[in-house]
PDB file of N, CA and C in Angstrom:
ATOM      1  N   UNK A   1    -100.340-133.378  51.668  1.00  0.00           N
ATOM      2  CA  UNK A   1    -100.298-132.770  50.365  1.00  0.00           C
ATOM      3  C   UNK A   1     -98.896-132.213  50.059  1.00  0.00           C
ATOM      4  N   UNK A   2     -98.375-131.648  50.642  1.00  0.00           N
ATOM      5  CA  UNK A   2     -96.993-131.055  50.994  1.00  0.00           C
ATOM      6  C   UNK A   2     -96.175-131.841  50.395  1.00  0.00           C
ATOM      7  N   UNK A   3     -96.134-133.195  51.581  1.00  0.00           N
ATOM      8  CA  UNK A   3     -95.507-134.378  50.946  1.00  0.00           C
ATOM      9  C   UNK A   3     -95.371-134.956  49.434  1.00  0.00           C
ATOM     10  N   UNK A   4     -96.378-134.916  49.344  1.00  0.00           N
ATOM     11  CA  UNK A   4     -96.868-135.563  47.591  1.00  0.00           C
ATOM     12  C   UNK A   4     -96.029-134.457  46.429  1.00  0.00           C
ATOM     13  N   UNK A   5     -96.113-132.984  47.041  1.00  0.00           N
ATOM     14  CA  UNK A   5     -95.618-131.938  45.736  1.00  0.00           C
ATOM     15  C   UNK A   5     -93.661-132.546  45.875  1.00  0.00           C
ATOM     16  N   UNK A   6     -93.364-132.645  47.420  1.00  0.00           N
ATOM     17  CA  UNK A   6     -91.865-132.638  47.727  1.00  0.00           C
ATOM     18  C   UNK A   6     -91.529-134.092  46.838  1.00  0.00           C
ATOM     19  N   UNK A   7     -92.436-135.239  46.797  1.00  0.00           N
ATOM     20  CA  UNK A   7     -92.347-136.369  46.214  1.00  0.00           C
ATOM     21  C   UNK A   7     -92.629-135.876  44.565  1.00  0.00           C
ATOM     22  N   UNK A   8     -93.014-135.068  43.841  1.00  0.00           N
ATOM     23  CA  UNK A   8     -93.095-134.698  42.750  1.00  0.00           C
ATOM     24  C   UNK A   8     -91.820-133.937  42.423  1.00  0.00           C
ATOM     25  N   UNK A   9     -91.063-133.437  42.432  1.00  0.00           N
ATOM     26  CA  UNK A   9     -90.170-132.314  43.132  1.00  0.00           C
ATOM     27  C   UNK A   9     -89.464-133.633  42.913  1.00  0.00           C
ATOM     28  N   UNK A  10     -88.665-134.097  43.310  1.00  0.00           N
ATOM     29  CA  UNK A  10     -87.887-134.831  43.766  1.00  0.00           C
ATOM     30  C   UNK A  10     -87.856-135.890  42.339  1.00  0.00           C
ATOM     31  N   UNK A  11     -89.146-136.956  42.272  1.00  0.00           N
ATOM     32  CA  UNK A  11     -89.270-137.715  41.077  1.00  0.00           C
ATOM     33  C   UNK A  11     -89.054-136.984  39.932  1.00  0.00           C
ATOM     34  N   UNK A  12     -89.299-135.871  39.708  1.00  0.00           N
ATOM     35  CA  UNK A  12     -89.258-135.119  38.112  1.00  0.00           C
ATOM     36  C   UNK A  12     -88.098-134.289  38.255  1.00  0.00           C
ATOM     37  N   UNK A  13     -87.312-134.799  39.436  1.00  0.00           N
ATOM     38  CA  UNK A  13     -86.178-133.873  39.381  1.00  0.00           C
ATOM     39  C   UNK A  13     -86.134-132.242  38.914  1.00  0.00           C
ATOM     40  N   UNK A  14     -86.944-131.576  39.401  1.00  0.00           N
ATOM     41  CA  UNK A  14     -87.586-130.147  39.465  1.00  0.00           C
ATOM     42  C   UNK A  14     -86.513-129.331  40.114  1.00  0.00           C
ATOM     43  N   UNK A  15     -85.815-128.085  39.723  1.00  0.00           N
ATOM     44  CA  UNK A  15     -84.953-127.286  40.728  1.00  0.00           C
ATOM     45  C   UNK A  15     -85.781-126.898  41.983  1.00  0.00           C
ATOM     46  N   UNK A  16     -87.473-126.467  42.035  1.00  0.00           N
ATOM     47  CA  UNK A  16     -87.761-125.819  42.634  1.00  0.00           C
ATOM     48  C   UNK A  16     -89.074-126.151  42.282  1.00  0.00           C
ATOM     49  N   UNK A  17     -89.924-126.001  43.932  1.00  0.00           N
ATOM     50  CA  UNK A  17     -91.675-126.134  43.212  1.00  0.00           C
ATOM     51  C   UNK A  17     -91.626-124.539  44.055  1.00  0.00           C
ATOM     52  N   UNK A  18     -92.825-123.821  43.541  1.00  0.00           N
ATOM     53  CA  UNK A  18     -93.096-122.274  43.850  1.00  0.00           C
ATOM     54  C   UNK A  18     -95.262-122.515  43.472  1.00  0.00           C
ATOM     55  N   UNK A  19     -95.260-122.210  44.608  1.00  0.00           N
ATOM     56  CA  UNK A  19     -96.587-121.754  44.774  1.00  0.00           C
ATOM     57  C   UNK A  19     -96.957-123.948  45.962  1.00  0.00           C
ATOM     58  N   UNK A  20     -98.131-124.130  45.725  1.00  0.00           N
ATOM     59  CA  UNK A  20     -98.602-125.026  46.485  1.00  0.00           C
ATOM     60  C   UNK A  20     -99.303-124.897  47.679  1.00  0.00           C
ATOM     61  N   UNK A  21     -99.250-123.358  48.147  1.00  0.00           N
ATOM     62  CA  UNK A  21     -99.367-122.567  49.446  1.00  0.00           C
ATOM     63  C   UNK A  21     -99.858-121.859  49.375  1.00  0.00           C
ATOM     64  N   UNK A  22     -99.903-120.902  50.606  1.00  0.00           N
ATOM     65  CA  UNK A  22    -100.157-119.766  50.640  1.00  0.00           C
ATOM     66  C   UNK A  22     -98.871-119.120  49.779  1.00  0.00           C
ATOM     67  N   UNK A  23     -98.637-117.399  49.752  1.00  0.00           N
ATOM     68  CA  UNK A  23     -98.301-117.289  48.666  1.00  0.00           C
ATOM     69  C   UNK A  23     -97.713-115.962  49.903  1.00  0.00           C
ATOM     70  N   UNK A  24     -96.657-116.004  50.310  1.00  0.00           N
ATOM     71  CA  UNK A  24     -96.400-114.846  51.067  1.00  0.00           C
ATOM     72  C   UNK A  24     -96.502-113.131  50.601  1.00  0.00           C
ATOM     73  N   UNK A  25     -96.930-112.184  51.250  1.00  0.00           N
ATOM     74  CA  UNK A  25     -96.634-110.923  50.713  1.00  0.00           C
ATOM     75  C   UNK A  25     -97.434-110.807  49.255  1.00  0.00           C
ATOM     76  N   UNK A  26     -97.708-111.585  48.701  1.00  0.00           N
ATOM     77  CA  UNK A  26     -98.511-111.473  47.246  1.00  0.00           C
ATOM     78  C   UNK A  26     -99.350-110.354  47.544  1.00  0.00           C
ATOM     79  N   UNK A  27    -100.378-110.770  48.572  1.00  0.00           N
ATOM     80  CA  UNK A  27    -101.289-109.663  49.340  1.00  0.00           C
ATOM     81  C   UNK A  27    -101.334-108.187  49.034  1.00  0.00           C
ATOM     82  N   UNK A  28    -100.114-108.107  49.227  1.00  0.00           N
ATOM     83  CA  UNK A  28     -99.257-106.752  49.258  1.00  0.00           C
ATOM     84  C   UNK A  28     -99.379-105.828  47.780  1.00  0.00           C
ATOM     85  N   UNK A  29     -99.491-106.705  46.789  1.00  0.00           N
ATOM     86  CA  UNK A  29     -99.275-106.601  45.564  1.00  0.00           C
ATOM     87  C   UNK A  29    -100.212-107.295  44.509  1.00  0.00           C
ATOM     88  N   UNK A  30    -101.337-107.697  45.366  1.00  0.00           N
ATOM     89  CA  UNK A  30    -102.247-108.277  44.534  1.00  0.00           C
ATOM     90  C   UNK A  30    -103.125-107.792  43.281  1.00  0.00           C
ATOM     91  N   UNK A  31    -103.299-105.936  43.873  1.00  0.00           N
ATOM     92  CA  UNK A  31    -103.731-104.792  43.281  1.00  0.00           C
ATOM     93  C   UNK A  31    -103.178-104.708  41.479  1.00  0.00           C
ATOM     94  N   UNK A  32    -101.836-105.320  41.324  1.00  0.00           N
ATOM     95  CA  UNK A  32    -100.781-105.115  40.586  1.00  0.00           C
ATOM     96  C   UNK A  32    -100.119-105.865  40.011  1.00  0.00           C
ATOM     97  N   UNK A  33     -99.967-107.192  40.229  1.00  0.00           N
ATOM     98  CA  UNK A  33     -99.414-107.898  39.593  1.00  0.00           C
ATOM     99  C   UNK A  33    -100.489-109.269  39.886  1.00  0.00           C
ATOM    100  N   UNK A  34     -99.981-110.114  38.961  1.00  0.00           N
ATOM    101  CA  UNK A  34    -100.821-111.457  38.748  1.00  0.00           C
ATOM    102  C   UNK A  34    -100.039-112.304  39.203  1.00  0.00           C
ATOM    103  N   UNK A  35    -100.706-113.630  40.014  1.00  0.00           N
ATOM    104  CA  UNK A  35     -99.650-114.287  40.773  1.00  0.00           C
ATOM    105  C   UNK A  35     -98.550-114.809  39.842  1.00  0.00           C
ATOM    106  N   UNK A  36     -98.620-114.907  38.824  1.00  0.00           N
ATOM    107  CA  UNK A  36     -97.764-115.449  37.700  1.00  0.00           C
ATOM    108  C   UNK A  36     -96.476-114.100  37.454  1.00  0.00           C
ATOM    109  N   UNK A  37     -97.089-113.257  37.451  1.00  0.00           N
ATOM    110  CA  UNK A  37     -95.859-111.927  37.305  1.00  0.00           C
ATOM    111  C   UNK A  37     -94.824-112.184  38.761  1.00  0.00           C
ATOM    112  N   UNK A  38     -96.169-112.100  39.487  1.00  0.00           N
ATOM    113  CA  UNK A  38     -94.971-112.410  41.699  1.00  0.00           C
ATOM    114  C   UNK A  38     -94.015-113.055  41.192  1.00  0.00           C
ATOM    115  N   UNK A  39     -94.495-114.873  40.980  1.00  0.00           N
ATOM    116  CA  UNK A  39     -93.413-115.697  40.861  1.00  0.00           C
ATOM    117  C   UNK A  39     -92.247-115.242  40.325  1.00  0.00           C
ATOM    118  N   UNK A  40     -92.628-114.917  38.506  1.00  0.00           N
ATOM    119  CA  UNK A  40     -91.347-114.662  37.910  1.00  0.00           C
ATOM    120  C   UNK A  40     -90.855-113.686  38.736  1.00  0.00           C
ATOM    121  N   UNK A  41     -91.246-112.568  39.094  1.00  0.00           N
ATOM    122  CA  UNK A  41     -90.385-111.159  39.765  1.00  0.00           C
ATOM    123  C   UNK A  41     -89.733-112.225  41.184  1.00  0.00           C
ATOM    124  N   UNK A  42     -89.595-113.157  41.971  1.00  0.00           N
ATOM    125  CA  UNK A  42     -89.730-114.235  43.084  1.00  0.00           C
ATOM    126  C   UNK A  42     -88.549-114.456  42.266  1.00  0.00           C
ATOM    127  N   UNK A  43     -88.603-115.356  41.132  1.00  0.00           N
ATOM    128  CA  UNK A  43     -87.192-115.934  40.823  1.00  0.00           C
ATOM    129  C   UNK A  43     -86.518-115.497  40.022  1.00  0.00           C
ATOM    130  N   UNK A  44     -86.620-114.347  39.570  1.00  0.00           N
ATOM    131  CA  UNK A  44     -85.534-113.298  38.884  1.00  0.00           C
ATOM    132  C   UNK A  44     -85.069-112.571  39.556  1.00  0.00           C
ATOM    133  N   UNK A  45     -85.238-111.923  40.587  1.00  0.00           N
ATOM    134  CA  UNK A  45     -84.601-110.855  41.980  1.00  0.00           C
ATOM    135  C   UNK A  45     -84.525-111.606  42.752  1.00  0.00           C
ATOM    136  N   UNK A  46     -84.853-113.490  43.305  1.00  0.00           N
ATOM    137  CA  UNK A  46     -84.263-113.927  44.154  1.00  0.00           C
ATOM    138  C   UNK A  46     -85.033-113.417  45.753  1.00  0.00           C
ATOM    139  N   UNK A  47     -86.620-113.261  45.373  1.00  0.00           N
ATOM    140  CA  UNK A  47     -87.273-112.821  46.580  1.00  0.00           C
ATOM    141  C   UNK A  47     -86.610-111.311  47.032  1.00  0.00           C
ATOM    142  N   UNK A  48     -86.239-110.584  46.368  1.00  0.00           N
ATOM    143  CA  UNK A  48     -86.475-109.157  47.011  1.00  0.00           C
ATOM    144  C   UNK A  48     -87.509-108.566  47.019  1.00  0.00           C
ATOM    145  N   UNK A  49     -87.494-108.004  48.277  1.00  0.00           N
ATOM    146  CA  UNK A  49     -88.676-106.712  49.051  1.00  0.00           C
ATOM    147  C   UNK A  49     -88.097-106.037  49.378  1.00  0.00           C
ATOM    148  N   UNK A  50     -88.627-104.544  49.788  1.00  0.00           N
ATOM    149  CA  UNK A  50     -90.066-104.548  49.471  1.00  0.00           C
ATOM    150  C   UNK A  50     -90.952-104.652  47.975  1.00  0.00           C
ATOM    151  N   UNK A  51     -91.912-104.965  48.785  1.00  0.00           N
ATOM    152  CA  UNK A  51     -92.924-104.823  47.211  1.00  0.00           C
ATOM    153  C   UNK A  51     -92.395-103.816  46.562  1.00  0.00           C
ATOM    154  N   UNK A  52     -91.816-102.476  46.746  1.00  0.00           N
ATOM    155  CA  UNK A  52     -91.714-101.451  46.310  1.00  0.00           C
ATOM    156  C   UNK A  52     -90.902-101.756  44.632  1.00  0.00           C
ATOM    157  N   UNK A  53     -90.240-102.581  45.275  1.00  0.00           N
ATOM    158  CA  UNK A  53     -89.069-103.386  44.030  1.00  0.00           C
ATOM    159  C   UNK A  53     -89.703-103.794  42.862  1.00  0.00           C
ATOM    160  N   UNK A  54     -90.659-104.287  43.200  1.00  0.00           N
ATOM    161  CA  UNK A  54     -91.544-104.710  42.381  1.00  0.00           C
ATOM    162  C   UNK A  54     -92.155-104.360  41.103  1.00  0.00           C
ATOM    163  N   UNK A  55     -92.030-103.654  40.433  1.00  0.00           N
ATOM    164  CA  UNK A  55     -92.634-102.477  39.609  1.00  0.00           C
ATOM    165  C   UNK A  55     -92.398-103.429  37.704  1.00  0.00           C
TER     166      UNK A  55
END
């Protein structure tokens, strides 16, 4: 499956696929944000933690 998203990714010439997985640390912050908020906060701060950042 992995394969197939990296082969999607690649054919549609995509910068980046995000999600497909587990979803690291979301957990953390599930209380609070929607996985759709994680992502964007993921690629606007460039994955900073802690959750605390998060807000």
């Amino acid at each position: 499956m992995m394969q197939t998203m990296y082969e999607l990714v690649v054919h549609r010439r995509f910068e980046r696929l995000l999600g497909g997985g587990r979803i690291p640390l979301y957990h953390q912050v599930k209380d609070t944000m929607t996985k759709i908020s994680f992502f964007q906060h993921c690629v606007k701060y460039s994955l900073l933690f802690p959750p605390e950042s998060m807000s």
